[in-house]
Protein backbone atom coordinates (compact mmCIF):
# COMPACT_ATOMS: atom_id res chain seq x y z
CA UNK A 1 -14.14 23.27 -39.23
CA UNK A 2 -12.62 26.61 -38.59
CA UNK A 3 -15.85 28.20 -36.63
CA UNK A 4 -15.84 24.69 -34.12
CA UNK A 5 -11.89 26.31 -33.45
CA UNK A 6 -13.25 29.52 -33.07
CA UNK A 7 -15.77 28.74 -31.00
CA UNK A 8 -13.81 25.87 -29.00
CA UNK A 9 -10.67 28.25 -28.49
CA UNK A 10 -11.49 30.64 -25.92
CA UNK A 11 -12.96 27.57 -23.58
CA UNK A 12 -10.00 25.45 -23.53
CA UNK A 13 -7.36 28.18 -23.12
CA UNK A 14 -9.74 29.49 -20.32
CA UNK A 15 -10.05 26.15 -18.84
CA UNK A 16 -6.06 25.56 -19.73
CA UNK A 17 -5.39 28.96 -17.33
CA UNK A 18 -7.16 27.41 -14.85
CA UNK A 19 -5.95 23.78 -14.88
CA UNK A 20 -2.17 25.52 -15.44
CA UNK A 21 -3.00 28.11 -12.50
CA UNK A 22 -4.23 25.41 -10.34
CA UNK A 23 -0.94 22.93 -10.91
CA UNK A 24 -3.95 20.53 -12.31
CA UNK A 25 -2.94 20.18 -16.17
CA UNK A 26 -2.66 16.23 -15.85
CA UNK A 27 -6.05 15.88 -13.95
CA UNK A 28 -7.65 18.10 -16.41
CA UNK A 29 -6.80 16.30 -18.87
CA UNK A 30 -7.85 13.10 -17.82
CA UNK A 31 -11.05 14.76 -17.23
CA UNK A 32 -11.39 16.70 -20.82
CA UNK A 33 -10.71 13.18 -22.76
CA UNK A 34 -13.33 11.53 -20.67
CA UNK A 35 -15.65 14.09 -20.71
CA UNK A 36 -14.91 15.01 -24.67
CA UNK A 37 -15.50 11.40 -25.18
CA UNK A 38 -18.71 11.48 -23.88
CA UNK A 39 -19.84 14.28 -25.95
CA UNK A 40 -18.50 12.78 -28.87
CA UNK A 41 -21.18 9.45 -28.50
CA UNK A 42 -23.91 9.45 -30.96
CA UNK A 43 -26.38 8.92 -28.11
CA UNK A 44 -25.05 12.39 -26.45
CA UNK A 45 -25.01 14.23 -29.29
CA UNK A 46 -28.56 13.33 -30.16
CA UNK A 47 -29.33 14.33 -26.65
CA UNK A 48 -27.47 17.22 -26.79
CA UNK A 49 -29.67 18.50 -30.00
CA UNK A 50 -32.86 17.61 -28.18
CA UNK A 51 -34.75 20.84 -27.14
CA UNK A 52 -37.19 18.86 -25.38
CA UNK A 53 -34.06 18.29 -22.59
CA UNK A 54 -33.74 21.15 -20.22
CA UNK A 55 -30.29 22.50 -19.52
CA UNK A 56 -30.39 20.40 -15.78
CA UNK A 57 -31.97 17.38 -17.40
CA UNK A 58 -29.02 17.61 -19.87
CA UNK A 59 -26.60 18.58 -16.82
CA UNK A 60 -27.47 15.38 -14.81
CA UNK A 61 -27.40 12.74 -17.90
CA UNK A 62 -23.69 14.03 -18.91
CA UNK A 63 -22.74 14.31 -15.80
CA UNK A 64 -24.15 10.85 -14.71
CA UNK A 65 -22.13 9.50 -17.80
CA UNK A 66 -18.63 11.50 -17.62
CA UNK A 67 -17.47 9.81 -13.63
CA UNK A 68 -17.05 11.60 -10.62
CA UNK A 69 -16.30 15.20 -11.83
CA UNK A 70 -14.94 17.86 -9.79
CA UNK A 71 -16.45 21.58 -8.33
CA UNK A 72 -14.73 23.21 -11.15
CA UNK A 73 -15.22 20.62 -13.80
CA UNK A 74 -18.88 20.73 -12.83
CA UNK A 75 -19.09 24.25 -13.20
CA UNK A 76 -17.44 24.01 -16.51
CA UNK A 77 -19.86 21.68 -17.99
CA UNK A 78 -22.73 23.62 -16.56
CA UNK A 79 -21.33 26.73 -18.59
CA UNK A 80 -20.63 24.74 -21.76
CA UNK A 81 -24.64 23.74 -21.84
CA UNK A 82 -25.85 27.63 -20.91
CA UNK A 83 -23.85 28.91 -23.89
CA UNK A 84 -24.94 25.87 -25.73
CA UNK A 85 -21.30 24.83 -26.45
CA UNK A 86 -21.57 20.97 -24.59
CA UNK A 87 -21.11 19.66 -28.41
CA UNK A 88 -17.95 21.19 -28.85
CA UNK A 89 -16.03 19.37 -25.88
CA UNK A 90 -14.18 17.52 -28.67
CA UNK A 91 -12.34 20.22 -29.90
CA UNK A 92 -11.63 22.06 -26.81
CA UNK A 93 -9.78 18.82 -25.82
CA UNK A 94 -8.03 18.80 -28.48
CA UNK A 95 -7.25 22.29 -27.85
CA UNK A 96 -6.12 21.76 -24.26
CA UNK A 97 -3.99 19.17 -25.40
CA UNK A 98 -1.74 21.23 -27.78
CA UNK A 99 -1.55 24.30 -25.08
CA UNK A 100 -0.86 21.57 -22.25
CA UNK A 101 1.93 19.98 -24.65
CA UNK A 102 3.57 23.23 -25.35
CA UNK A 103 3.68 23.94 -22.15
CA UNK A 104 5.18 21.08 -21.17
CA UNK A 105 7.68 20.96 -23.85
CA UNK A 106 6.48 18.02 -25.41
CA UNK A 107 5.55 17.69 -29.23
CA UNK A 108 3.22 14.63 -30.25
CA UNK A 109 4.83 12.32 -33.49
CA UNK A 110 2.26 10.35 -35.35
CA UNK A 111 4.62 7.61 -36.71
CA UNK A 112 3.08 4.72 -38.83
CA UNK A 113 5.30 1.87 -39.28
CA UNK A 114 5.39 -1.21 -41.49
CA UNK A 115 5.82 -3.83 -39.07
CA UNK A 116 5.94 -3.75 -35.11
CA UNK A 117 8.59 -2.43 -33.42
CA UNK A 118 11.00 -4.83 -31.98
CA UNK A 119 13.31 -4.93 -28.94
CA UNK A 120 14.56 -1.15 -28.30
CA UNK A 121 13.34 0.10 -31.48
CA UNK A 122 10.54 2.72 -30.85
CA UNK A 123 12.88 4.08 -27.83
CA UNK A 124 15.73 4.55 -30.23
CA UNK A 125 13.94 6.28 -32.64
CA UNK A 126 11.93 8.12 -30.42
CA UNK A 127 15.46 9.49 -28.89
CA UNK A 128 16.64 10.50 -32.42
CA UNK A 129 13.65 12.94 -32.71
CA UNK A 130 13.95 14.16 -29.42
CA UNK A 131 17.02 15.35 -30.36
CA UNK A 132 15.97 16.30 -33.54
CA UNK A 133 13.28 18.68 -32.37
CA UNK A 134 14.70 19.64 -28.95
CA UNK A 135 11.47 18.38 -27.24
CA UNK A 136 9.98 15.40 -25.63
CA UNK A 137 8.12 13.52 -28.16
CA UNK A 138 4.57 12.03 -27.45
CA UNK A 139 4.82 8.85 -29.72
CA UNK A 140 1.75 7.64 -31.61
CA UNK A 141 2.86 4.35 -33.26
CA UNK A 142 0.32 2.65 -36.18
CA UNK A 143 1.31 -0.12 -38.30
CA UNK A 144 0.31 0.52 -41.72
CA UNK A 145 1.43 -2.44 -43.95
CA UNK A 146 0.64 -0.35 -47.17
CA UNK A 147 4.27 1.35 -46.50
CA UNK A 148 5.92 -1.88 -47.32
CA UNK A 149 8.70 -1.71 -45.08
CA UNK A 150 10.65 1.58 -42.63
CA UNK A 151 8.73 4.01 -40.76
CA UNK A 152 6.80 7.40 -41.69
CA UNK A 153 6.72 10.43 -38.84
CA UNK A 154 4.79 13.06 -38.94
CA UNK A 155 5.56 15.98 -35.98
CA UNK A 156 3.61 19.08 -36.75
CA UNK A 157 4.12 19.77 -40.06
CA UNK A 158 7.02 18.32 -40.99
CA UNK A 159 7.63 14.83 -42.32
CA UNK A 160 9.87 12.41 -42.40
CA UNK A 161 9.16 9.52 -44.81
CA UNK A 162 11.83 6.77 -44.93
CA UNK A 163 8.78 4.16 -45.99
CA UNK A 164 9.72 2.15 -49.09
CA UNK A 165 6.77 3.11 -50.76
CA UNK A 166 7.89 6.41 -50.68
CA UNK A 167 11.52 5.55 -52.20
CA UNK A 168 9.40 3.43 -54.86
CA UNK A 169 7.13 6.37 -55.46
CA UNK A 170 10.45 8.61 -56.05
CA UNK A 171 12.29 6.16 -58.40
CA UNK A 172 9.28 5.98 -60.48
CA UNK A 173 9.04 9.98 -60.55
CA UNK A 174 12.46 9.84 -61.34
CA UNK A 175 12.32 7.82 -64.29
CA UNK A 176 9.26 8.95 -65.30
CA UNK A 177 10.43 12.17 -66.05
CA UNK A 178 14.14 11.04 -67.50
């Protein structure tokens, strides 16, 4: 896992200068994901394996299959298949994502929840961590029943569990050990 992020890194921050030099973050995005998720298909990657494809047979097909893409965007893809790196558009989306996020102050919050939020809910407690972490947050709400009731965030590395499972689990440690 760590050599696909050493090998992804220097593409996205390269295409993150330009995107961020170019006032283009949000379209490059939009183009990464699709383009990442593309790559990502089982079908691709088989293709992208395949040394009977030459590098503008392979060029046209993912290029035929990501939408109308760009000069630059086009240029980028052609360099990611003549260094042989079209598998790891992925991770460098993943990649741009964090840089474009930091730049943009904004801070993405996995929070799993035991039920669906109701009314004014998610925006409430999306407002509390904004001004918990001094930074927009980029909500990414699951419902896992298996937390029996309240809400689990992770942002970064820190969490917050205020699940019931996880006041179960510490009641039982607790008297476990009394």
């Amino acid at each position: 896992m760590a050599e696909i992020a050493t090998l992804a890194r220097p593409y996205a921050e390269a295409v993150f200068r330009l995107a961020d030099d170019g006032g283009q973050l949000a379209a490059w995005s939009g183009t990464l994901a699709r383009m990442a998720q593309v790559a990502a298909h089982p079908d691709m990657q088989a293709c992208i394996g395949n040394p009977s494809l030459d590098p503008d047979q392979l060029y046209g097909l993912f290029a035929s299959l990501s939408g109308e893409l760009d000069a630059e965007a086009q240029s980028f893809l052609r360099v990611l298949i003549a260094n042989d790196r079209l598998a790891l558009l992925p991770e460098i989306d993943v990649m741009f994502e964090v840089l474009k996020n930091e730049r943009e102050g904004v801070v993405d919050a996995q929070i799993a929840t035991a039920f669906e939020f109701q009314g004014g809910q998610l925006a409430s407690l999306i407002a509390d961590l904004e001004k918990r972490f001094k930074r927009r947050i980029n909500p990414q709400v699951t419902v896992d029943k298996s937390l029996i009731g309240g809400v689990r965030v992770v942002v970064g590395d820190e969490v917050i569990d205020g699940s019931v499972r996880a006041k179960l689990n510490a009641m039982q440690t607790g008297l476990l050990s009394s």
